[in-house]
Protein backbone atom coordinates (compact mmCIF):
# COMPACT_ATOMS: atom_id res chain seq x y z
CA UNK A 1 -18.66 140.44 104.51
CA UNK A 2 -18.50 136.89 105.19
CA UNK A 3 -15.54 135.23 106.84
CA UNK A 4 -14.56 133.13 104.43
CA UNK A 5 -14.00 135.86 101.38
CA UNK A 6 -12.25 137.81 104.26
CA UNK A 7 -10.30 134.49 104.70
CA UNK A 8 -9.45 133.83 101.32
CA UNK A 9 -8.72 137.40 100.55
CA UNK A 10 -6.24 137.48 103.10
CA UNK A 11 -4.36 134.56 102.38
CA UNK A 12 -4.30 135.45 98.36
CA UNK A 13 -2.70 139.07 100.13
CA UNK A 14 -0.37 136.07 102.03
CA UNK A 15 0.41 134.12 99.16
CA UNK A 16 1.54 137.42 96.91
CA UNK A 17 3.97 138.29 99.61
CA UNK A 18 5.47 135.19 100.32
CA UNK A 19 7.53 135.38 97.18
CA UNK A 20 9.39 137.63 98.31
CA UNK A 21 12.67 136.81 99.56
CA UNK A 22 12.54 138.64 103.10
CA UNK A 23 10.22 136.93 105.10
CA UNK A 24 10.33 139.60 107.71
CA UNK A 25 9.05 142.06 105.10
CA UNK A 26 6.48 139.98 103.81
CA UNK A 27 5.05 139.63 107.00
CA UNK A 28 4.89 143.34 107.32
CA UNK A 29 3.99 144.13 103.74
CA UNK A 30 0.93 141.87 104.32
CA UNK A 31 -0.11 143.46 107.34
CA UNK A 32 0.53 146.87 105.97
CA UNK A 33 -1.58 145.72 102.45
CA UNK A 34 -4.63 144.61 105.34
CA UNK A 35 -4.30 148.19 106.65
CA UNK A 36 -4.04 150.19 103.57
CA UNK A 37 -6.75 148.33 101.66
CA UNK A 38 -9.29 147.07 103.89
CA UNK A 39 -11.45 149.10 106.09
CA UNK A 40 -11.82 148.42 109.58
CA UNK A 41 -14.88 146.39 109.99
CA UNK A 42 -12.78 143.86 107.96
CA UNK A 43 -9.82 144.15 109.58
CA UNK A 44 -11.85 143.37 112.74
CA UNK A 45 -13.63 140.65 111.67
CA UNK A 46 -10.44 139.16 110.71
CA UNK A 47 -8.51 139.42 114.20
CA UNK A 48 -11.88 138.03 115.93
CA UNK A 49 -11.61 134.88 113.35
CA UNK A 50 -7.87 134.40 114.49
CA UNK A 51 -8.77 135.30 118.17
CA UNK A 52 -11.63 132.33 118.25
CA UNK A 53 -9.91 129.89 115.98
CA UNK A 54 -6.48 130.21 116.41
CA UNK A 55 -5.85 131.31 112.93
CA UNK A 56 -7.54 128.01 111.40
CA UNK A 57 -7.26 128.38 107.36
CA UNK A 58 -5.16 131.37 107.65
CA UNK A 59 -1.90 130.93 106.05
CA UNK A 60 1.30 131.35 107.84
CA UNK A 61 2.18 134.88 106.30
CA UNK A 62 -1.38 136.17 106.92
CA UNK A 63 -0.91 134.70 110.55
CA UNK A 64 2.23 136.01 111.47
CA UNK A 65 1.17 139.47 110.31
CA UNK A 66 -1.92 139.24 112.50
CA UNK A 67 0.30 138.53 115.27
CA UNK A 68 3.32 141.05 114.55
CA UNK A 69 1.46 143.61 113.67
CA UNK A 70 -1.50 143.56 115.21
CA UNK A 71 -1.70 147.12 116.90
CA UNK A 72 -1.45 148.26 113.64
CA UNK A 73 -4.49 146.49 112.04
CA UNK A 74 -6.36 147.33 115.07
């Protein structure tokens, strides 16, 4: 899959969670959605996009959940 469907797939996941009003489990609930949903080939495409680019185009949501949770999307 190309980066920037996973990229905009990932921030559309960001963007759901960020209503919520717990920031803390948004961040989580994104990263678990990434899990649950995506297999792993995405996952890792994903984490070597953040790796190489510092997160560019990734919202903050999807970024923190890379971050915070990243031994679970590995």
């Amino acid at each position: 899959m190309h980066i920037d469907q996973l990229i905009r797939m990932a921030n559309q996941i960001g963007s759901f969670f960020e209503a919520m009003p717990d920031r803390a489990q948004a961040v989580e609930d994104t990263a678990q959605h990434i899990k649950k949903f995506w297999e792993p080939r995405m996952r890792r495409e994903l984490l070597a996009h953040a790796d190489s680019t510092g997160s560019a185009q990734l919202n903050e949501t999807v970024v923190h959940a890379l971050a915070r949770h990243r031994g679970v999307l590995d």
